[in-house]
C-alpha atoms as a PDB file:
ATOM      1  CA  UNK A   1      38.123 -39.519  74.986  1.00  0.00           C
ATOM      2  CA  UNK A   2      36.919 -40.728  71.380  1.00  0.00           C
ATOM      3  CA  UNK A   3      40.017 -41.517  68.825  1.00  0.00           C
ATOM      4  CA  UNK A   4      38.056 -43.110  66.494  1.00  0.00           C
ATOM      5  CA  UNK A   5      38.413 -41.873  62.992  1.00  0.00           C
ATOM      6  CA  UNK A   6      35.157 -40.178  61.957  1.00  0.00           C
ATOM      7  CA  UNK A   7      36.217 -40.374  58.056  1.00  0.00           C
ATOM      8  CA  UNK A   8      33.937 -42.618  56.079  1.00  0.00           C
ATOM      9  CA  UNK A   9      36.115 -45.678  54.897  1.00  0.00           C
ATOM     10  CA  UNK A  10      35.781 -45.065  51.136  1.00  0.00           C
ATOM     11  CA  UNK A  11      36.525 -47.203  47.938  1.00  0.00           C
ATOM     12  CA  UNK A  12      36.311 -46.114  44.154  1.00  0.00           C
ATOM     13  CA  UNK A  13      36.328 -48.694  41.538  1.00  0.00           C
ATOM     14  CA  UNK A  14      35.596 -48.675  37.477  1.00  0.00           C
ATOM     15  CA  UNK A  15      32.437 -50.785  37.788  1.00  0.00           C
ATOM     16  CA  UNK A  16      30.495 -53.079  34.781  1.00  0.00           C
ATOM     17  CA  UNK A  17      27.065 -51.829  36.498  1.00  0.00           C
ATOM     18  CA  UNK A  18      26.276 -55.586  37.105  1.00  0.00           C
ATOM     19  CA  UNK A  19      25.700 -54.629  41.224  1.00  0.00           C
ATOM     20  CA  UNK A  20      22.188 -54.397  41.279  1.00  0.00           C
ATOM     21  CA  UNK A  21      22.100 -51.604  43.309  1.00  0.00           C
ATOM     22  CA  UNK A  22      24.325 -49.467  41.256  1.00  0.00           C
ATOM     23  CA  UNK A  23      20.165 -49.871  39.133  1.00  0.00           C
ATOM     24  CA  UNK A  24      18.647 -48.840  42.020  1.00  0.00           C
ATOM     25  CA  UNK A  25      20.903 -46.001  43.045  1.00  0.00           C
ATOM     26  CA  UNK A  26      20.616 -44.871  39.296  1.00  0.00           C
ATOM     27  CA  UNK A  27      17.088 -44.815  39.071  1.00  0.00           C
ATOM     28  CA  UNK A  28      16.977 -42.364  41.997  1.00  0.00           C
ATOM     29  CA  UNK A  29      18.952 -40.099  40.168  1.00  0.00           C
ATOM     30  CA  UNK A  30      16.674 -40.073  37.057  1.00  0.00           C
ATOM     31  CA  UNK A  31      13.777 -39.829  39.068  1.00  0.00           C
ATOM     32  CA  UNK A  32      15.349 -36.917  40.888  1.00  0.00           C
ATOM     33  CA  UNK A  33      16.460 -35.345  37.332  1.00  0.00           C
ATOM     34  CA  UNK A  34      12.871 -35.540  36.409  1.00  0.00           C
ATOM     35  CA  UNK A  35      11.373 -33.754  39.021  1.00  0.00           C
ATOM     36  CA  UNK A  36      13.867 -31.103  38.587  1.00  0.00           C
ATOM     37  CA  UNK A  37      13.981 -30.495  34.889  1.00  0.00           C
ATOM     38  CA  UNK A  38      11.481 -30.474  31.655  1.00  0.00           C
ATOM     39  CA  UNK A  39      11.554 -33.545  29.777  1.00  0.00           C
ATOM     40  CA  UNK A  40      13.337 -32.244  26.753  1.00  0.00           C
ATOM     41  CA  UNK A  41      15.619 -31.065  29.545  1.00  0.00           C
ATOM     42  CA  UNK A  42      16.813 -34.433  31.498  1.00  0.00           C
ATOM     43  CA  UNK A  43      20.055 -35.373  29.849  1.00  0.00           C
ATOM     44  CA  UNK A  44      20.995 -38.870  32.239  1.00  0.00           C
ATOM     45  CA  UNK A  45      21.899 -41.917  30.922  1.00  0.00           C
ATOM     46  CA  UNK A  46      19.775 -44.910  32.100  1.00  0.00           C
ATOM     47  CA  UNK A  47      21.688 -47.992  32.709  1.00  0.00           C
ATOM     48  CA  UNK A  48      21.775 -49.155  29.368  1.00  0.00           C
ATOM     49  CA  UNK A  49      23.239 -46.254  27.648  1.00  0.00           C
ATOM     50  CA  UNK A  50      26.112 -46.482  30.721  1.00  0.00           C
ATOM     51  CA  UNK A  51      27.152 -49.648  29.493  1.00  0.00           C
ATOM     52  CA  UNK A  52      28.112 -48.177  26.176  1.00  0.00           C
ATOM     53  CA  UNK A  53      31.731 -48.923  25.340  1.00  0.00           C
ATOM     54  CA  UNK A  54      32.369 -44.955  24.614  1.00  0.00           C
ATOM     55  CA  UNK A  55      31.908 -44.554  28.512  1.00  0.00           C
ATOM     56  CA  UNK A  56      33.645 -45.757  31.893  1.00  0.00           C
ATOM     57  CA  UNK A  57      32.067 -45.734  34.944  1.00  0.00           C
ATOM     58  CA  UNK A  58      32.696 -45.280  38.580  1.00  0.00           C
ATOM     59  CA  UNK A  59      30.829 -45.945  41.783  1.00  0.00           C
ATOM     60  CA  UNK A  60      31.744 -45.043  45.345  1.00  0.00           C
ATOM     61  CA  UNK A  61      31.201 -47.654  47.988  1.00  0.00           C
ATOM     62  CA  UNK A  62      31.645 -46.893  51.946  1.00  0.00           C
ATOM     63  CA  UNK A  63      32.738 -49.321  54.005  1.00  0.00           C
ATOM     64  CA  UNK A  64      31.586 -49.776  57.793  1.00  0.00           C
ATOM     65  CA  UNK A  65      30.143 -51.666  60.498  1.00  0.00           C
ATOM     66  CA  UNK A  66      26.861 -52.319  58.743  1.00  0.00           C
ATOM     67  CA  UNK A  67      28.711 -53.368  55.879  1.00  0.00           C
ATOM     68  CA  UNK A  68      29.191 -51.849  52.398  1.00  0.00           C
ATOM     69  CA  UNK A  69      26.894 -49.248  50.768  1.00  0.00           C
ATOM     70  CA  UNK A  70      26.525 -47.840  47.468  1.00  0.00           C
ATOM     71  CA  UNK A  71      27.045 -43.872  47.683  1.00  0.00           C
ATOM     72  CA  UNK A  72      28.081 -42.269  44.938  1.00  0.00           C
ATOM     73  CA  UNK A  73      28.450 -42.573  40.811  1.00  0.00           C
ATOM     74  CA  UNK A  74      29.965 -40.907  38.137  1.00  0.00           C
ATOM     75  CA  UNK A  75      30.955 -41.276  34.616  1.00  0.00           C
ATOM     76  CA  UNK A  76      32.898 -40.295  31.516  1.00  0.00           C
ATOM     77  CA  UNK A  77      31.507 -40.282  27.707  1.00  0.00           C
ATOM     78  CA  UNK A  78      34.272 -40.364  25.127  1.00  0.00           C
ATOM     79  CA  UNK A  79      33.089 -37.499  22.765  1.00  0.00           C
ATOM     80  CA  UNK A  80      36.441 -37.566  20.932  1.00  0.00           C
ATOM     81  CA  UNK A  81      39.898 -38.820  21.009  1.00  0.00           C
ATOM     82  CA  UNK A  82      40.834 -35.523  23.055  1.00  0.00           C
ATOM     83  CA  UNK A  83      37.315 -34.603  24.971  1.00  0.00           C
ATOM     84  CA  UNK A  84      35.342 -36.311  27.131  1.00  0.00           C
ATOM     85  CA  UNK A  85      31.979 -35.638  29.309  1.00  0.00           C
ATOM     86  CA  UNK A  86      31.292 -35.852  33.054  1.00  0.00           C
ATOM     87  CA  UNK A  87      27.956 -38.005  33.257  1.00  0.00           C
ATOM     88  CA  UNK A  88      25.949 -39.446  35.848  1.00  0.00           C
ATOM     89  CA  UNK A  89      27.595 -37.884  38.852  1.00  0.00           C
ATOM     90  CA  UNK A  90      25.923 -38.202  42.062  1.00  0.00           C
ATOM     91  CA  UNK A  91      26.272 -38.814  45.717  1.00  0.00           C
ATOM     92  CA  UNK A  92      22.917 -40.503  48.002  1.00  0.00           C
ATOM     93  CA  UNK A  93      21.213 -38.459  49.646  1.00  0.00           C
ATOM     94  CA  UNK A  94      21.952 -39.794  53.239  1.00  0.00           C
ATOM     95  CA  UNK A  95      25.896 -39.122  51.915  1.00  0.00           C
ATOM     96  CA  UNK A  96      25.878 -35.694  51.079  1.00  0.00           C
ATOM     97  CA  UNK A  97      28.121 -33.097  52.772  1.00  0.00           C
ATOM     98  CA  UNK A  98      30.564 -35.724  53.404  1.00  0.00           C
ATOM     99  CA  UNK A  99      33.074 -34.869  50.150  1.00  0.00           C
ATOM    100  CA  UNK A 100      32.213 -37.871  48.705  1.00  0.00           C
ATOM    101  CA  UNK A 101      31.187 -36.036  45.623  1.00  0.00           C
ATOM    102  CA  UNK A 102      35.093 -34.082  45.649  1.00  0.00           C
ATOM    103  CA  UNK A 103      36.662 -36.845  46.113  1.00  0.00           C
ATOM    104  CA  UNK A 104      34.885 -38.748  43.207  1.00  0.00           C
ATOM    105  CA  UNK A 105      35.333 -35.930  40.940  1.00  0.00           C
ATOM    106  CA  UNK A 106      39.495 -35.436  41.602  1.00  0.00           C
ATOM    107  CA  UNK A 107      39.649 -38.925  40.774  1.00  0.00           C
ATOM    108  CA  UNK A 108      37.782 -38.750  37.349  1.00  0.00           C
ATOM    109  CA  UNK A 109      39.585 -36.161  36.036  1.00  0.00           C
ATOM    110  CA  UNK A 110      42.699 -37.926  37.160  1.00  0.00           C
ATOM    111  CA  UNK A 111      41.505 -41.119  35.027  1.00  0.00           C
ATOM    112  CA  UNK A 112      40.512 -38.097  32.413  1.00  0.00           C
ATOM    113  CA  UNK A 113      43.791 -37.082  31.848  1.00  0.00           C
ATOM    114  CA  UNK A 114      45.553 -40.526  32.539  1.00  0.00           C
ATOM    115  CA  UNK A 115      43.165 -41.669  29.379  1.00  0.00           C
ATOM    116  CA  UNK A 116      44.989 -38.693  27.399  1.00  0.00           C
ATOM    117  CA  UNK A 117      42.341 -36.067  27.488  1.00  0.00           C
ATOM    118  CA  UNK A 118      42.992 -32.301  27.223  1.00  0.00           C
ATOM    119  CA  UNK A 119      38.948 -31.419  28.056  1.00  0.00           C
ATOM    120  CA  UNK A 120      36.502 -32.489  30.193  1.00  0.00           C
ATOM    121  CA  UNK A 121      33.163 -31.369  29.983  1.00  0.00           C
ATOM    122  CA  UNK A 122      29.529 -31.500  31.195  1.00  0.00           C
ATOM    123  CA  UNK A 123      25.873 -30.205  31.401  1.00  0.00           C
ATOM    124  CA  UNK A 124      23.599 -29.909  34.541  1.00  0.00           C
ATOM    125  CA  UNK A 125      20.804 -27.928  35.254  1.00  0.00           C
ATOM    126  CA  UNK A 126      19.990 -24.495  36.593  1.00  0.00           C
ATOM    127  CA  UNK A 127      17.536 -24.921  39.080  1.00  0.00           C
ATOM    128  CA  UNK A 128      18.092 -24.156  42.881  1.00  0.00           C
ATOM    129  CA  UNK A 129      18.838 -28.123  43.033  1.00  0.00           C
ATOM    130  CA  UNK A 130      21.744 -28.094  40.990  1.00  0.00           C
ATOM    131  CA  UNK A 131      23.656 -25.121  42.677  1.00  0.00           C
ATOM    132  CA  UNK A 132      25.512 -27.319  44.882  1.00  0.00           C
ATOM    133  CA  UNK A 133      26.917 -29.438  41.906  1.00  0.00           C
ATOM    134  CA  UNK A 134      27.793 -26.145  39.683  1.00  0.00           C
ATOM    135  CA  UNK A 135      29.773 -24.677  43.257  1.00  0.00           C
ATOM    136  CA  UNK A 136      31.736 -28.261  43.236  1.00  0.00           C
ATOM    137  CA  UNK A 137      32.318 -28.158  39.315  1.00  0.00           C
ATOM    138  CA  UNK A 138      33.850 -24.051  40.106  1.00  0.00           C
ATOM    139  CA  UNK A 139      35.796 -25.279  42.879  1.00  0.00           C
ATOM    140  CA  UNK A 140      37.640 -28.096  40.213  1.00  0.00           C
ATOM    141  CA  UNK A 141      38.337 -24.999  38.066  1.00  0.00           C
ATOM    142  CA  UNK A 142      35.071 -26.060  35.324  1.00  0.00           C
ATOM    143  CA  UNK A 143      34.090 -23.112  33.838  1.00  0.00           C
ATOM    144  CA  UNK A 144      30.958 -22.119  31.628  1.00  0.00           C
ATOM    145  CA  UNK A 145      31.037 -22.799  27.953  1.00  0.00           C
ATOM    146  CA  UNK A 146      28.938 -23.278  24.941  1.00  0.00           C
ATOM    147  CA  UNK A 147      26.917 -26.131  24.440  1.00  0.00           C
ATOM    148  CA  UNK A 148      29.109 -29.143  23.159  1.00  0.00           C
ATOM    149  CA  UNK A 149      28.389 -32.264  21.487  1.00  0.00           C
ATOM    150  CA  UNK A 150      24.935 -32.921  20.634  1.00  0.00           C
ATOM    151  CA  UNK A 151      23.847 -30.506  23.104  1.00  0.00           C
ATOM    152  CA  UNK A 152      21.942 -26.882  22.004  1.00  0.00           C
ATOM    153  CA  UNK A 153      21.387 -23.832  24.113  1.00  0.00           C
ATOM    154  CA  UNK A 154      18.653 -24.835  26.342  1.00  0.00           C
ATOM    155  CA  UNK A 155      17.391 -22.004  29.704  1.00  0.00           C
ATOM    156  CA  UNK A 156      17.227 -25.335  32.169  1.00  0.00           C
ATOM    157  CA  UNK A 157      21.241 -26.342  31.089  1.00  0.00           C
ATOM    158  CA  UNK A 158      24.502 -24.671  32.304  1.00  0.00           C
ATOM    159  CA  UNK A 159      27.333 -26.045  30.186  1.00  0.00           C
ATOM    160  CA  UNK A 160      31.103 -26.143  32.009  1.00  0.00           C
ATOM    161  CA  UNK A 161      34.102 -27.635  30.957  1.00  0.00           C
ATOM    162  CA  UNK A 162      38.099 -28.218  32.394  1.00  0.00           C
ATOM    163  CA  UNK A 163      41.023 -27.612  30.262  1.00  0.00           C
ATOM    164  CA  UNK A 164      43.427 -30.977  31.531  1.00  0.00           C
ATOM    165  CA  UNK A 165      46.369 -30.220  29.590  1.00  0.00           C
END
């Protein structure tokens, strides 16, 4: 009989981006976010603009036999002292399906509202590719909104936000 715990051994941590794989991980997702969307339509930060002091940023790092792996990343852009914006969330490819992506996302809008804010919002896209992120988002209780920020109506961008209060 197998008793051995099939649950990936997962750790989040605020990160400074200085892993170079976090770069590497990263540039997937912008390379992914351009084969999805129009230019004018790819809102990701690179690496630089993470590092911006208005934002903190998480990775997700699995633990196992063959050591420890990079798997997921997400973010939060202060747009205010009482809103903030979901950036830059994404799990590997290999590490989908797992609830990686859950899990990261119940702990940044626990750090959301720990940091005192009453809204957290985001934009993704509205191609086939992004309907597994907008089901997650529902799930949390986001719901659509108006474009917010520095953000206009655009056919490739859903808008969603959380009340936290």
């Amino acid at each position: 009989m197998d008793t051995s715990d099939p649950t990936p051994v997962l750790s989040i941590r605020l990160d400074d981006l200085s892993d170079p794989r976090i770069a590497a991980f990263l540039e997937e997702h912008l390379a992914d976010m351009r084969r999805t969307s129009p230019p004018e339509s790819v809102h990701a930060l690179d690496l630089d603009r993470l590092r911006r002091p208005e934002i903190r940023f998480w990775t997700v790092w699995h633990h196992g036999d063959d050591g420890v792996a990079l798997v997921g990343t997400g973010a939060i852009k202060q747009l205010d002292a009482t809103h903030a914006e979901l950036k830059s969330m994404r799990t590997g490819a290999a590490s989908r399906g797992q609830g990686i992506a859950r899990r990261l996302l119940a702990h940044i809008v626990e750090q959301a509202r720990q940091l005192g804010y009453q809204r957290l919002s985001l934009e993704t896209g509205t191609h086939a590719f992004f309907e597994p992120a907008q089901a997650l988002y529902r799930r949390h209780g986001f719901v659509d909104c108006a474009p917010f920020g520095d953000y206009r109506e655009d056919p490739n961008s859903r808008f969603m936000t959380l009340a936290l209060a």
